[in-house]
PDB file of N, CA and C in Angstrom:
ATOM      1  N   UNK A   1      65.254-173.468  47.983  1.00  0.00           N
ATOM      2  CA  UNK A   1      65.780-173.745  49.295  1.00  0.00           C
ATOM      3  C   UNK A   1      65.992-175.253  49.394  1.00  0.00           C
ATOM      4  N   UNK A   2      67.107-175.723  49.927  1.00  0.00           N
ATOM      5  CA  UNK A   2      67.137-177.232  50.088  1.00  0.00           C
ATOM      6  C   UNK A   2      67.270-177.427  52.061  1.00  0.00           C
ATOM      7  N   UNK A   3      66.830-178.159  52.270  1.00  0.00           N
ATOM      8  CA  UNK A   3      66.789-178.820  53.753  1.00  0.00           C
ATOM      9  C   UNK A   3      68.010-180.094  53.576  1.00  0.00           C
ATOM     10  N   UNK A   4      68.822-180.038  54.198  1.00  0.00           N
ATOM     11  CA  UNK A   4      69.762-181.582  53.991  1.00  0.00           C
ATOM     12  C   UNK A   4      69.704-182.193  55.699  1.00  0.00           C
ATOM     13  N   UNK A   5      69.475-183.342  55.940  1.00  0.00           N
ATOM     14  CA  UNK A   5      68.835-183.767  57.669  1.00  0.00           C
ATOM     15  C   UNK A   5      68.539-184.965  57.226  1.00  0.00           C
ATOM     16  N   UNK A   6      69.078-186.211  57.831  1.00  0.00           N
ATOM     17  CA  UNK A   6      68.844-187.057  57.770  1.00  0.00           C
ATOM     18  C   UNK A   6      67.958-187.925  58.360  1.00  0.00           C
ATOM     19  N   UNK A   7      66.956-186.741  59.525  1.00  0.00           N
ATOM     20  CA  UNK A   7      65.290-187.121  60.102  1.00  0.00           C
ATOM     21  C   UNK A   7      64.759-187.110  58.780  1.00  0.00           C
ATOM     22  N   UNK A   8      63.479-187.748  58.325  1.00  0.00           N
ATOM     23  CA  UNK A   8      62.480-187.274  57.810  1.00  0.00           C
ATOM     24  C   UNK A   8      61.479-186.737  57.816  1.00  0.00           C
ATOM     25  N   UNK A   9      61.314-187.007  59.500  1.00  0.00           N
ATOM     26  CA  UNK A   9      60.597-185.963  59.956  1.00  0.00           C
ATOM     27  C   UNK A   9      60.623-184.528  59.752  1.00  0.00           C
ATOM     28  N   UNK A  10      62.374-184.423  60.192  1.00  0.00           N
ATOM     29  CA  UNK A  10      62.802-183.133  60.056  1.00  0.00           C
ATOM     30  C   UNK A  10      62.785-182.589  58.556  1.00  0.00           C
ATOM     31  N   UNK A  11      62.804-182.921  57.822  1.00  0.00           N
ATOM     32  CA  UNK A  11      63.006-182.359  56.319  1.00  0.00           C
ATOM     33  C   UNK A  11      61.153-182.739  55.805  1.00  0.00           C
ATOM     34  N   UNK A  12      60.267-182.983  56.316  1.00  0.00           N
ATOM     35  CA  UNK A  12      59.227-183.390  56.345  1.00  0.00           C
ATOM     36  C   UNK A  12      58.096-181.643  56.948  1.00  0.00           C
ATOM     37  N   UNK A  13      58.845-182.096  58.028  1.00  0.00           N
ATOM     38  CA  UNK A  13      58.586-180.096  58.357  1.00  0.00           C
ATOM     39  C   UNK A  13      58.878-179.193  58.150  1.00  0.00           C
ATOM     40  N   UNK A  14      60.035-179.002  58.084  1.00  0.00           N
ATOM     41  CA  UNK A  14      60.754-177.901  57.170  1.00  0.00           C
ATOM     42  C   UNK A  14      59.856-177.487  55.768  1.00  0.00           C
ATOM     43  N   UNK A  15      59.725-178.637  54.747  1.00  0.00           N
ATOM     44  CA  UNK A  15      59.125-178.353  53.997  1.00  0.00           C
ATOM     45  C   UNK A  15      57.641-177.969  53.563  1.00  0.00           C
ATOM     46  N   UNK A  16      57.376-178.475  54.551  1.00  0.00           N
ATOM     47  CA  UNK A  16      55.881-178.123  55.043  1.00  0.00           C
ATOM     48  C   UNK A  16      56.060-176.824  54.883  1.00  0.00           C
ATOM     49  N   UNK A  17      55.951-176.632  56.328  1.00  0.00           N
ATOM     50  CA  UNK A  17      56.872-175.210  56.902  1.00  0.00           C
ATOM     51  C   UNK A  17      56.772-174.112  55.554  1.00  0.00           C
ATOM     52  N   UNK A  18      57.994-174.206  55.081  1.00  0.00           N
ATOM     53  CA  UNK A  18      58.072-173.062  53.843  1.00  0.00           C
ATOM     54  C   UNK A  18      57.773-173.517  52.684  1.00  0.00           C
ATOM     55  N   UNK A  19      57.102-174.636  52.188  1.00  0.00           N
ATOM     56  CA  UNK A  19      56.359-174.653  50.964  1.00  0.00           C
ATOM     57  C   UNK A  19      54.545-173.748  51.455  1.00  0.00           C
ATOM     58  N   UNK A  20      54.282-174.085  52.735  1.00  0.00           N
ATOM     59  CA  UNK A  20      53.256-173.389  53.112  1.00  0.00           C
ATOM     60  C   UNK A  20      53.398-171.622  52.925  1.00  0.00           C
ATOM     61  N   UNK A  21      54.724-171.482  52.882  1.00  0.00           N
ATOM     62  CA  UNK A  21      54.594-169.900  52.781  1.00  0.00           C
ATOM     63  C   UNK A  21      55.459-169.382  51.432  1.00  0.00           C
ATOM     64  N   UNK A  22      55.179-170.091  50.064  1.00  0.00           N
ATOM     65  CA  UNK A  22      55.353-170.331  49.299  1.00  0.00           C
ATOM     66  C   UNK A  22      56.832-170.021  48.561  1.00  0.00           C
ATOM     67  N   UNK A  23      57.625-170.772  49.284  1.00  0.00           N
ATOM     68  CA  UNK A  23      59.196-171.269  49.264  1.00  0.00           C
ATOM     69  C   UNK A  23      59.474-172.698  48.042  1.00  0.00           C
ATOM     70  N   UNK A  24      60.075-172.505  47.484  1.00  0.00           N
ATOM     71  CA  UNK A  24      60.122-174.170  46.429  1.00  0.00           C
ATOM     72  C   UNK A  24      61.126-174.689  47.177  1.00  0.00           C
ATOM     73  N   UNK A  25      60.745-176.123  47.989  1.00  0.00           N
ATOM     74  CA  UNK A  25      61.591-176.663  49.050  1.00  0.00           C
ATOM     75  C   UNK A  25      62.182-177.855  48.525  1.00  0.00           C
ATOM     76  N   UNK A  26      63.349-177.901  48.543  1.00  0.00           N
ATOM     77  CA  UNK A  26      64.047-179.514  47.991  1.00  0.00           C
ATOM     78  C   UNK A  26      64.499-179.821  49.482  1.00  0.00           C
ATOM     79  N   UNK A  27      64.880-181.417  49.762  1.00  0.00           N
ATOM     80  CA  UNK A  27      65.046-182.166  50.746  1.00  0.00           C
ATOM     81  C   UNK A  27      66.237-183.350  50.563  1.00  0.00           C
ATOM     82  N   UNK A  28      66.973-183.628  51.027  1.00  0.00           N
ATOM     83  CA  UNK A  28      68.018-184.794  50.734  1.00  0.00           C
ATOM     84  C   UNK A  28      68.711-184.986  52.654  1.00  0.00           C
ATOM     85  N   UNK A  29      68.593-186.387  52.056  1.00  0.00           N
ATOM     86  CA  UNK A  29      68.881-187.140  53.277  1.00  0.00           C
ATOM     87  C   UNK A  29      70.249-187.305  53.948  1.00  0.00           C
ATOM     88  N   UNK A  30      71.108-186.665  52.782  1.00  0.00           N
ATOM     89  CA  UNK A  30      72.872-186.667  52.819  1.00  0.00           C
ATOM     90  C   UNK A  30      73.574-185.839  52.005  1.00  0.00           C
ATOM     91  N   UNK A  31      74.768-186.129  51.954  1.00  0.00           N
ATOM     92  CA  UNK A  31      75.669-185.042  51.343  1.00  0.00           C
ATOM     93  C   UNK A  31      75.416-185.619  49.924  1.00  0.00           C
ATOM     94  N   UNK A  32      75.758-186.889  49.909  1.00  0.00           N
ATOM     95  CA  UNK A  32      75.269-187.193  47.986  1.00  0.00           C
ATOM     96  C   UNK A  32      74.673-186.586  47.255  1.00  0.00           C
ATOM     97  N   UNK A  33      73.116-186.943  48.535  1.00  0.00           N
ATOM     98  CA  UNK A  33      72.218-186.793  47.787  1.00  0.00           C
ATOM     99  C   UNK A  33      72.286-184.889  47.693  1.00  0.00           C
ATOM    100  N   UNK A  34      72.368-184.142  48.309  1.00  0.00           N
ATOM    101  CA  UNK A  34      72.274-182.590  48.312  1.00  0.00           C
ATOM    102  C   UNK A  34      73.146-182.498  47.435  1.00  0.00           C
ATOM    103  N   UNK A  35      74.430-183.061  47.239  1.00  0.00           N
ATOM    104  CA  UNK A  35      75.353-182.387  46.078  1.00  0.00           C
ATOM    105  C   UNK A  35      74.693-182.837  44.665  1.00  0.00           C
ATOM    106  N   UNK A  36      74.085-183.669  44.426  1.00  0.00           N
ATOM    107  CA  UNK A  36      73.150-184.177  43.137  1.00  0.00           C
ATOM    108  C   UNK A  36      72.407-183.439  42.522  1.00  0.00           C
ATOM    109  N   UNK A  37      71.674-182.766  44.249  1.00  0.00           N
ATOM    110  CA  UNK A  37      70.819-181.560  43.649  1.00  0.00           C
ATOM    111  C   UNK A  37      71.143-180.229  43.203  1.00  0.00           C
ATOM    112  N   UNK A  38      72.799-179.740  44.231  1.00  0.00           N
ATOM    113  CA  UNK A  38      73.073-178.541  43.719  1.00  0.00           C
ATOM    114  C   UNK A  38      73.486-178.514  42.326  1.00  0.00           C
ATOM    115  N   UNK A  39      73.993-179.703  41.736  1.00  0.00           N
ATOM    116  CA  UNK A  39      74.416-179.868  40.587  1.00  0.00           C
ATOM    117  C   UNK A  39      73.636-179.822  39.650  1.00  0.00           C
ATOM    118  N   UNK A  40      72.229-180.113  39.605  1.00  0.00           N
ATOM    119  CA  UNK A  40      71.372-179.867  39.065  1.00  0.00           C
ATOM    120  C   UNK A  40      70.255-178.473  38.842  1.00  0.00           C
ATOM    121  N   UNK A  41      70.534-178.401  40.099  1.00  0.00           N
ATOM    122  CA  UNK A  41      69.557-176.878  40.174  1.00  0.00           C
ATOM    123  C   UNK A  41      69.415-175.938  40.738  1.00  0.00           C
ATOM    124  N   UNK A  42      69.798-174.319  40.668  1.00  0.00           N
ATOM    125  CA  UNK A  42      70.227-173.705  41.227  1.00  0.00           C
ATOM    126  C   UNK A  42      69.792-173.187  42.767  1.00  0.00           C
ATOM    127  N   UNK A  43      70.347-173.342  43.820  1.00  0.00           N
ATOM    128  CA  UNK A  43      69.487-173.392  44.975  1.00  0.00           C
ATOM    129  C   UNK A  43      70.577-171.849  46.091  1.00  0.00           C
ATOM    130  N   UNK A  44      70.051-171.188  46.466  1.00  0.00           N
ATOM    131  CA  UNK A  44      70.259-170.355  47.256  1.00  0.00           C
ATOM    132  C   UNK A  44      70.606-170.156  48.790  1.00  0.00           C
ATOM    133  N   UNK A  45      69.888-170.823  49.296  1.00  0.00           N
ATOM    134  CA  UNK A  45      69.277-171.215  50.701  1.00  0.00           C
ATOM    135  C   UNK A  45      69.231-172.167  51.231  1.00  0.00           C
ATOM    136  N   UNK A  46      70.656-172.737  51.598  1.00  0.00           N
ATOM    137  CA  UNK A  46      70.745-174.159  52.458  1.00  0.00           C
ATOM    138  C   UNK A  46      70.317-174.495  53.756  1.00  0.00           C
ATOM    139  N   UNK A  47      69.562-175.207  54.717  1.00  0.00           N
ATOM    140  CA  UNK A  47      69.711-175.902  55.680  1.00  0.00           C
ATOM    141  C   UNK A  47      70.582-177.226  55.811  1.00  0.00           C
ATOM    142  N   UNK A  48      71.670-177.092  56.654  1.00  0.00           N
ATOM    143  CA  UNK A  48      72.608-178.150  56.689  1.00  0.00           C
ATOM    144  C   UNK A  48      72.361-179.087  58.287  1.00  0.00           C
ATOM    145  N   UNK A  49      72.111-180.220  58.160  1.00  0.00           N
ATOM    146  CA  UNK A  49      72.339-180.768  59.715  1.00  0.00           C
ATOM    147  C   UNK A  49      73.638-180.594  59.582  1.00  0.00           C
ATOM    148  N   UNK A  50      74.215-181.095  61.067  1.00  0.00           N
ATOM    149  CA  UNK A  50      76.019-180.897  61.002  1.00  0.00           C
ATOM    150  C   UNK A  50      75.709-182.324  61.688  1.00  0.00           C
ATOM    151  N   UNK A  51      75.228-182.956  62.162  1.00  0.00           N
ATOM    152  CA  UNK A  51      75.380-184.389  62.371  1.00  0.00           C
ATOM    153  C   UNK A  51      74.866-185.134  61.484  1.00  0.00           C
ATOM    154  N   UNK A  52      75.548-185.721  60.166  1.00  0.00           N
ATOM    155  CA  UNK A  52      74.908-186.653  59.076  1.00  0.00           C
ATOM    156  C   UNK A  52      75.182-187.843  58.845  1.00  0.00           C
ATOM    157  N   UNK A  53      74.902-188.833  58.650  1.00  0.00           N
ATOM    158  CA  UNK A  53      75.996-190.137  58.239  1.00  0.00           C
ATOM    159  C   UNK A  53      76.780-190.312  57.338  1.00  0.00           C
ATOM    160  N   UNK A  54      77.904-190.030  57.099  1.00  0.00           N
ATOM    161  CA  UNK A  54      78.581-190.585  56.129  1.00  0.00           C
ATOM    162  C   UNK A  54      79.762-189.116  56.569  1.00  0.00           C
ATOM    163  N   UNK A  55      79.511-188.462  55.009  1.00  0.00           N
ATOM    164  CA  UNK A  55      80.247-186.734  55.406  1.00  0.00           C
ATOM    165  C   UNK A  55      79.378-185.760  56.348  1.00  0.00           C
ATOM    166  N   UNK A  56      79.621-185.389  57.206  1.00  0.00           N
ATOM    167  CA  UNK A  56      78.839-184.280  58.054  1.00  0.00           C
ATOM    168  C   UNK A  56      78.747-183.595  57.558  1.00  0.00           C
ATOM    169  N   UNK A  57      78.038-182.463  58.384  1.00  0.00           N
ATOM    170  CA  UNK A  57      77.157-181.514  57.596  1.00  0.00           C
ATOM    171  C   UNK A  57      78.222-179.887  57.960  1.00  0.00           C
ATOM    172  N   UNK A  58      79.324-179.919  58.601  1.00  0.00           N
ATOM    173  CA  UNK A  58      80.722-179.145  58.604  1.00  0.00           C
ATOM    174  C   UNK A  58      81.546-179.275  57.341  1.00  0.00           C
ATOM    175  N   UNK A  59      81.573-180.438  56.741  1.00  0.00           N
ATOM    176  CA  UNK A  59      82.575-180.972  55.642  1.00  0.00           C
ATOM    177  C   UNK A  59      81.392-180.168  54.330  1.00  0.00           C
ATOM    178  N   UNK A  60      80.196-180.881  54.350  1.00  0.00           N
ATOM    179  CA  UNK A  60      79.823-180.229  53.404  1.00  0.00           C
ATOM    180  C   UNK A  60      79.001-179.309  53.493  1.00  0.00           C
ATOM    181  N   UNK A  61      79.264-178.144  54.149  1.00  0.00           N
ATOM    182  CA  UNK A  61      79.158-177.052  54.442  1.00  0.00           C
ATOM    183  C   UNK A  61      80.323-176.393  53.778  1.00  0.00           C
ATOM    184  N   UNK A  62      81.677-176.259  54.070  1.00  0.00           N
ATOM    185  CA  UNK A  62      82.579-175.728  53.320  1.00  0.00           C
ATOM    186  C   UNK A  62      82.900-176.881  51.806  1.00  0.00           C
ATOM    187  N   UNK A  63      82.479-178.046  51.464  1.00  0.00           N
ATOM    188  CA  UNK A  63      82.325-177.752  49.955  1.00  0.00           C
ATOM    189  C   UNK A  63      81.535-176.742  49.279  1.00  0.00           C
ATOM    190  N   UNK A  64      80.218-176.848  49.615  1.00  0.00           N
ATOM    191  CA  UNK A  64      78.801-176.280  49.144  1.00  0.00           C
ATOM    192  C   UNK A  64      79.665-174.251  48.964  1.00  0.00           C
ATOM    193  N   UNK A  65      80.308-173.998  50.315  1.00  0.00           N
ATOM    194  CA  UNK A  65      80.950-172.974  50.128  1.00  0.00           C
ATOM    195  C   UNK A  65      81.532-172.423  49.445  1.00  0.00           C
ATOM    196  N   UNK A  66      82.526-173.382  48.283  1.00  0.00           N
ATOM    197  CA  UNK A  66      83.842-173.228  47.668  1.00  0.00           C
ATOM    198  C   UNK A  66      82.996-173.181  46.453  1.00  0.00           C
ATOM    199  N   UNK A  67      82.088-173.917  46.164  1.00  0.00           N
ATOM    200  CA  UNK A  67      81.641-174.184  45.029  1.00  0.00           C
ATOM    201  C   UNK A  67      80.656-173.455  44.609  1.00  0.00           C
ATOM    202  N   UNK A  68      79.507-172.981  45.621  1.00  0.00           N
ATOM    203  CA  UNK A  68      78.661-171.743  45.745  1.00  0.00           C
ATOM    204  C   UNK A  68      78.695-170.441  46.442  1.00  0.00           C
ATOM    205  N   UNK A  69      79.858-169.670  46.535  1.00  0.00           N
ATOM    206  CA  UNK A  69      80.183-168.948  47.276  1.00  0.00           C
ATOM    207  C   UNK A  69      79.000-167.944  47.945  1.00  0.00           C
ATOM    208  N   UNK A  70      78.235-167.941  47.037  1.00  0.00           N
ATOM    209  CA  UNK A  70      76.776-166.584  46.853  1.00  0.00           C
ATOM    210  C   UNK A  70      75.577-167.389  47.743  1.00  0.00           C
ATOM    211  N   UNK A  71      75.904-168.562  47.854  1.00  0.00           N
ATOM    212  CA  UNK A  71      74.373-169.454  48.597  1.00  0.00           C
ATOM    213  C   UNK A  71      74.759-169.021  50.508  1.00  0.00           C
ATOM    214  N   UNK A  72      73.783-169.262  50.547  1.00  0.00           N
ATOM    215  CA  UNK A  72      73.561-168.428  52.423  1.00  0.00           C
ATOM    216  C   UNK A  72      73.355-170.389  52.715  1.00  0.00           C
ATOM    217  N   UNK A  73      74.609-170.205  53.928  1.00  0.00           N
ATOM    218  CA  UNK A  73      74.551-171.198  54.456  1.00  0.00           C
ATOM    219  C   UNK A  73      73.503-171.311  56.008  1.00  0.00           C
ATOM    220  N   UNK A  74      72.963-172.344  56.458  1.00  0.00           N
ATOM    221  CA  UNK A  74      72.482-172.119  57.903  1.00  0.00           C
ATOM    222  C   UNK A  74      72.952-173.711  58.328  1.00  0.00           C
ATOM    223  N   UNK A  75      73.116-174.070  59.799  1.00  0.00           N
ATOM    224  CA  UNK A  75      73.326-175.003  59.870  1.00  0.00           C
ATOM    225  C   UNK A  75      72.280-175.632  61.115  1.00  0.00           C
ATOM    226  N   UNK A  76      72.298-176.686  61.220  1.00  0.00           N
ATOM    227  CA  UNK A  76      71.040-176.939  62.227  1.00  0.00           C
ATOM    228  C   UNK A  76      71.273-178.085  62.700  1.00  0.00           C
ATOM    229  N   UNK A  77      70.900-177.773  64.504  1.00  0.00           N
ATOM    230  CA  UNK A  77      71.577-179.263  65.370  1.00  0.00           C
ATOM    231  C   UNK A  77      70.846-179.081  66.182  1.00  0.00           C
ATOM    232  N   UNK A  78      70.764-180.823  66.942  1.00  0.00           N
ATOM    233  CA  UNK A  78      70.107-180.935  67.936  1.00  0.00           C
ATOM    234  C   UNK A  78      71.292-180.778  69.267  1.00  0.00           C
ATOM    235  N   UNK A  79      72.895-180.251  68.882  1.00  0.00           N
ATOM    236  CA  UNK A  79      73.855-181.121  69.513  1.00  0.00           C
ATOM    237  C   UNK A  79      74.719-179.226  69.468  1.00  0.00           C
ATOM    238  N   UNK A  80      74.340-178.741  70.997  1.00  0.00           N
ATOM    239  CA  UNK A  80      74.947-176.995  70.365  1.00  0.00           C
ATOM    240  C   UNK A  80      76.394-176.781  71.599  1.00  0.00           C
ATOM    241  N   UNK A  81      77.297-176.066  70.856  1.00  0.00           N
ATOM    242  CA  UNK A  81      78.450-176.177  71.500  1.00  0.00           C
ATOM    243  C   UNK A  81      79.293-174.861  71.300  1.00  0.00           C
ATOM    244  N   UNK A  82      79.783-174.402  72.032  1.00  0.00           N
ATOM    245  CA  UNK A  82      80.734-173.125  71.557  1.00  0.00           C
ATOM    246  C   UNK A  82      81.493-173.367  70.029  1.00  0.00           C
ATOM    247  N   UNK A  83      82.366-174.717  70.259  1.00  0.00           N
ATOM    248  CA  UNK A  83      83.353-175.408  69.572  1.00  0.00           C
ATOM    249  C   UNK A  83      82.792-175.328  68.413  1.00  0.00           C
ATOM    250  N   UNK A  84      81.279-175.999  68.072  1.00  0.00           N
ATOM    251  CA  UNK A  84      80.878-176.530  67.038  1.00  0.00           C
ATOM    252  C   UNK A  84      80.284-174.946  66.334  1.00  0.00           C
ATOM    253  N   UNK A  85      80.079-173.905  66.963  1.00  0.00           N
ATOM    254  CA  UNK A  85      79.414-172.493  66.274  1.00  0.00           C
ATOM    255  C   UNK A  85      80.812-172.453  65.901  1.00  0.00           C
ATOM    256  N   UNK A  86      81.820-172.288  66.463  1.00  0.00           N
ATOM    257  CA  UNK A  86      83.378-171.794  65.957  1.00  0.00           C
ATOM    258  C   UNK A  86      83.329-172.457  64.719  1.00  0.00           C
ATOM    259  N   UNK A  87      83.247-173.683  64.365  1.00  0.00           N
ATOM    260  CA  UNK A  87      83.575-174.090  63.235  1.00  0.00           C
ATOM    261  C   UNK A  87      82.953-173.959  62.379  1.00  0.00           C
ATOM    262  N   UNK A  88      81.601-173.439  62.562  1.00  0.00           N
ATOM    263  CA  UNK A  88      80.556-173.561  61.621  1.00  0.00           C
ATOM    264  C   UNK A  88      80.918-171.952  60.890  1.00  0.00           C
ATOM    265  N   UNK A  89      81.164-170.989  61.362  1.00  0.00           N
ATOM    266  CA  UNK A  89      81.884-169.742  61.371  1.00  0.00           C
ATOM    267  C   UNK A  89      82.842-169.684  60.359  1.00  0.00           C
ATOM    268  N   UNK A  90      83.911-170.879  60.475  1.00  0.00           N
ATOM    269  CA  UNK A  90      84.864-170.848  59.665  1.00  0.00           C
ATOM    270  C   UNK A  90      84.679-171.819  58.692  1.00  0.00           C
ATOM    271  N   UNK A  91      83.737-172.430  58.849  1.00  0.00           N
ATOM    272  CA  UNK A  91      83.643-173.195  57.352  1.00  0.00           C
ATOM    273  C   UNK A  91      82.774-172.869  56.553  1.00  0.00           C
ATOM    274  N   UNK A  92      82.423-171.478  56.832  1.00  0.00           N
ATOM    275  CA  UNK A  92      81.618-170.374  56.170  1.00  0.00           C
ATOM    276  C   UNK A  92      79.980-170.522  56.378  1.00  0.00           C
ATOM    277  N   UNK A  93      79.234-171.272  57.464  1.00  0.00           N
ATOM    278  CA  UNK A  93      77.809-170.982  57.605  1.00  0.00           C
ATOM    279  C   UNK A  93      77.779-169.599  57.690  1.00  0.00           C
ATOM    280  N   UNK A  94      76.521-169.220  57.544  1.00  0.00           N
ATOM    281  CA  UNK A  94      75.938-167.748  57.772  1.00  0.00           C
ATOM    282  C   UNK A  94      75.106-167.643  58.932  1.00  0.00           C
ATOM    283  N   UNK A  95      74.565-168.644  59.514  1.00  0.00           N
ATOM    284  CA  UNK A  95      73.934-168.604  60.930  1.00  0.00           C
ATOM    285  C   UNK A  95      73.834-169.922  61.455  1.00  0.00           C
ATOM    286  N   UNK A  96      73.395-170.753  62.996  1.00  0.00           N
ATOM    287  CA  UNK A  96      73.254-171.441  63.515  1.00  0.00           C
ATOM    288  C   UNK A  96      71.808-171.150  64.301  1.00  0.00           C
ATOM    289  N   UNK A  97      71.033-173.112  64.187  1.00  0.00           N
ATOM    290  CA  UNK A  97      70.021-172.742  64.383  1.00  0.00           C
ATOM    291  C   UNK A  97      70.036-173.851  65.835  1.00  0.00           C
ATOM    292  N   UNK A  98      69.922-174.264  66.774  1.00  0.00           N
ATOM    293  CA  UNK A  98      69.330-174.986  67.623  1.00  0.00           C
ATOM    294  C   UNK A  98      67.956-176.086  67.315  1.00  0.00           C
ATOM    295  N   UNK A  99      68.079-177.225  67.451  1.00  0.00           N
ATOM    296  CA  UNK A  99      67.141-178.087  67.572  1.00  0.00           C
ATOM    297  C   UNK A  99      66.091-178.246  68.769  1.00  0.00           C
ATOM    298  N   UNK A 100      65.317-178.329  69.171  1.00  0.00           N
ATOM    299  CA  UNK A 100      63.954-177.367  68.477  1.00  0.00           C
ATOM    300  C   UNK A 100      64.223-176.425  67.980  1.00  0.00           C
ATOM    301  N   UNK A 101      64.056-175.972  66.527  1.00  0.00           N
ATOM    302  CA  UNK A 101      64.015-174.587  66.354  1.00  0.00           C
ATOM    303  C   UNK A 101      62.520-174.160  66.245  1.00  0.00           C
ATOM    304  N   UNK A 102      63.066-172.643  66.285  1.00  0.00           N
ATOM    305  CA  UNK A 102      62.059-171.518  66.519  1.00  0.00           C
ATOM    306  C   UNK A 102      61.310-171.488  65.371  1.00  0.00           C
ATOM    307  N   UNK A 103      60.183-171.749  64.782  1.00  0.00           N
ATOM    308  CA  UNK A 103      59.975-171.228  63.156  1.00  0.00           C
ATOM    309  C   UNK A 103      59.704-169.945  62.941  1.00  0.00           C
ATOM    310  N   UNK A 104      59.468-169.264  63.471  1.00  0.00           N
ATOM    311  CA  UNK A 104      59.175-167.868  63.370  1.00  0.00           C
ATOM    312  C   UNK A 104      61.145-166.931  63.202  1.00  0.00           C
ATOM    313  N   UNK A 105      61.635-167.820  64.219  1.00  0.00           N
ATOM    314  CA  UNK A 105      62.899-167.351  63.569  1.00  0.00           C
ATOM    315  C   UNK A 105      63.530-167.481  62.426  1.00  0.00           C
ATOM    316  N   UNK A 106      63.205-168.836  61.984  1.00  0.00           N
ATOM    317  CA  UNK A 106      63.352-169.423  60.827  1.00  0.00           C
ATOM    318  C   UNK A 106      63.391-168.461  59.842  1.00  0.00           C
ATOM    319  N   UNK A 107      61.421-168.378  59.724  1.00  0.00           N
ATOM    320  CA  UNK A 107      61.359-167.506  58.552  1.00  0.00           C
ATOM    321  C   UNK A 107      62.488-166.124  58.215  1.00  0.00           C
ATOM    322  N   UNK A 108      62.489-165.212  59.393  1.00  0.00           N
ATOM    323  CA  UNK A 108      62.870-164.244  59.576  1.00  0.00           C
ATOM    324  C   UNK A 108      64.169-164.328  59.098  1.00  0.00           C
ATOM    325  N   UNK A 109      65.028-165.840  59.281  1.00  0.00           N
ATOM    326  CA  UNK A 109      66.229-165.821  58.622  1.00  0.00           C
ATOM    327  C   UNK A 109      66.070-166.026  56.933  1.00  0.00           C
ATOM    328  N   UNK A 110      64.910-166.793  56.740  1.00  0.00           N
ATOM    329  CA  UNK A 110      64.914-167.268  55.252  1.00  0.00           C
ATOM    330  C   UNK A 110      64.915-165.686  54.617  1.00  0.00           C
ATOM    331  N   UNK A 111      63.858-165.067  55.120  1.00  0.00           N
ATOM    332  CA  UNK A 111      62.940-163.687  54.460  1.00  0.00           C
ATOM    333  C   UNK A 111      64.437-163.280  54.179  1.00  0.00           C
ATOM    334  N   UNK A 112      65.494-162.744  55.269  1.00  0.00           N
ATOM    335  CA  UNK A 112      66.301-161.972  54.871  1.00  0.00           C
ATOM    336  C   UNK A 112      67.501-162.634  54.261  1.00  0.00           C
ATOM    337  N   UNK A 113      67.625-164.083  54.041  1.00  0.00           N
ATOM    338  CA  UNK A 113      68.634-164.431  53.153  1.00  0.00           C
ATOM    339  C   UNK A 113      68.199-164.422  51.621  1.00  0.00           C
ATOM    340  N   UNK A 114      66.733-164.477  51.316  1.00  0.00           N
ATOM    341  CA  UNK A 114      66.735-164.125  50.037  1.00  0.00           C
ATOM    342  C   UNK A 114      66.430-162.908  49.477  1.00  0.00           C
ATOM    343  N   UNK A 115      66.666-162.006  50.662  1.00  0.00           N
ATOM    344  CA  UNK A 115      66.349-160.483  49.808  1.00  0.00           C
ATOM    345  C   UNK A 115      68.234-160.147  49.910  1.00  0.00           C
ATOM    346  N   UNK A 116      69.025-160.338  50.858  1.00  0.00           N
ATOM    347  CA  UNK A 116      70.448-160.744  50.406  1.00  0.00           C
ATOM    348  C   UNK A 116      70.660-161.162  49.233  1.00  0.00           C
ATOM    349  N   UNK A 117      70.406-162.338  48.652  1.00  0.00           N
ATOM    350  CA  UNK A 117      70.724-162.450  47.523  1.00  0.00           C
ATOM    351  C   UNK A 117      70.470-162.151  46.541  1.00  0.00           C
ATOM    352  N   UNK A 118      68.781-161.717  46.834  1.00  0.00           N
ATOM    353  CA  UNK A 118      68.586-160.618  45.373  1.00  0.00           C
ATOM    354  C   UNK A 118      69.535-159.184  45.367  1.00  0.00           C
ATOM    355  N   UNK A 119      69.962-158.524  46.147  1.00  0.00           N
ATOM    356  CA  UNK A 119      71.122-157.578  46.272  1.00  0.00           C
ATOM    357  C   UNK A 119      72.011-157.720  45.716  1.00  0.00           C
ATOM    358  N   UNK A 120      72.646-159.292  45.610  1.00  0.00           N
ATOM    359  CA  UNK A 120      74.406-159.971  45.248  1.00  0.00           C
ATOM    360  C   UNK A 120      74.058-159.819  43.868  1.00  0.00           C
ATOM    361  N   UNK A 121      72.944-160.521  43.729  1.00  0.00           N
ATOM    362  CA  UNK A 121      72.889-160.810  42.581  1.00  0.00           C
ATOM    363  C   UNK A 121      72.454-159.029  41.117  1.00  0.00           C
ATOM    364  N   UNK A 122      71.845-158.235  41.880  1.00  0.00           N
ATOM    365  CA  UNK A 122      71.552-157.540  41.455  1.00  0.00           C
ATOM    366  C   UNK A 122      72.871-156.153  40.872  1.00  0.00           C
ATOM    367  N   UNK A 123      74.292-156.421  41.638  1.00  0.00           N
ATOM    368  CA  UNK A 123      75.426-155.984  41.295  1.00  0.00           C
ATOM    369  C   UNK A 123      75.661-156.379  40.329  1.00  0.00           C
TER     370      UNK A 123
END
């Protein structure tokens, strides 16, 4: 699973979070840095901020898409808008999360994006 959020807080908890419920959690502060990692190692389960510095987290959301078609996107903001779910929709996220998020929802999304992909993958 990678967390991409340019809090450290936020990618600080997150990983907490699901390394506590024994998730292997990677973290990157930007699009660089997250594309460095997908390039390196195979990751399933994105958390994307959509507000990032440099490329947002919409832009590389539909790279990460084109290039990993099979990875479950989620996207996560402190900043929630009709407009901004529309786009997140079409630049292929798989869900939207609200800042505070819920962790209990969380999980419930992680649990079922990786038994999804054991399915894809199992065709």
């Amino acid at each position: 699973m990678l967390i991409v959020d340019d809090e450290v807080t936020v990618r600080e908890i997150f990983k907490d979070f699901f390394g506590a419920s024994g998730y292997r959690v990677l973290t990157a502060e930007g699009a660089d840095n997250a594309i460095e990692i997908l390039n390196d190692r195979e990751v399933d389960v994105i958390f994307l901020d959509l507000r990032l510095f440099g490329t947002n987290g919409l832009e590389l959301g539909r790279r990460i898409r084109k290039e990993k078609p099979l990875a479950i996107l989620f996207a996560i903001t402190g900043w929630a808008g009709l407009f901004e779910v529309e786009e997140c929709r079409e630049a292929g996220f798989d869900d939207f999360f609200i800042k505070p998020v819920e962790f209990d929802m969380l999980q419930k999304a992680v649990e079922d994006a990786f038994e999804r992909v054991e399915r894809w993958r199992k065709r």
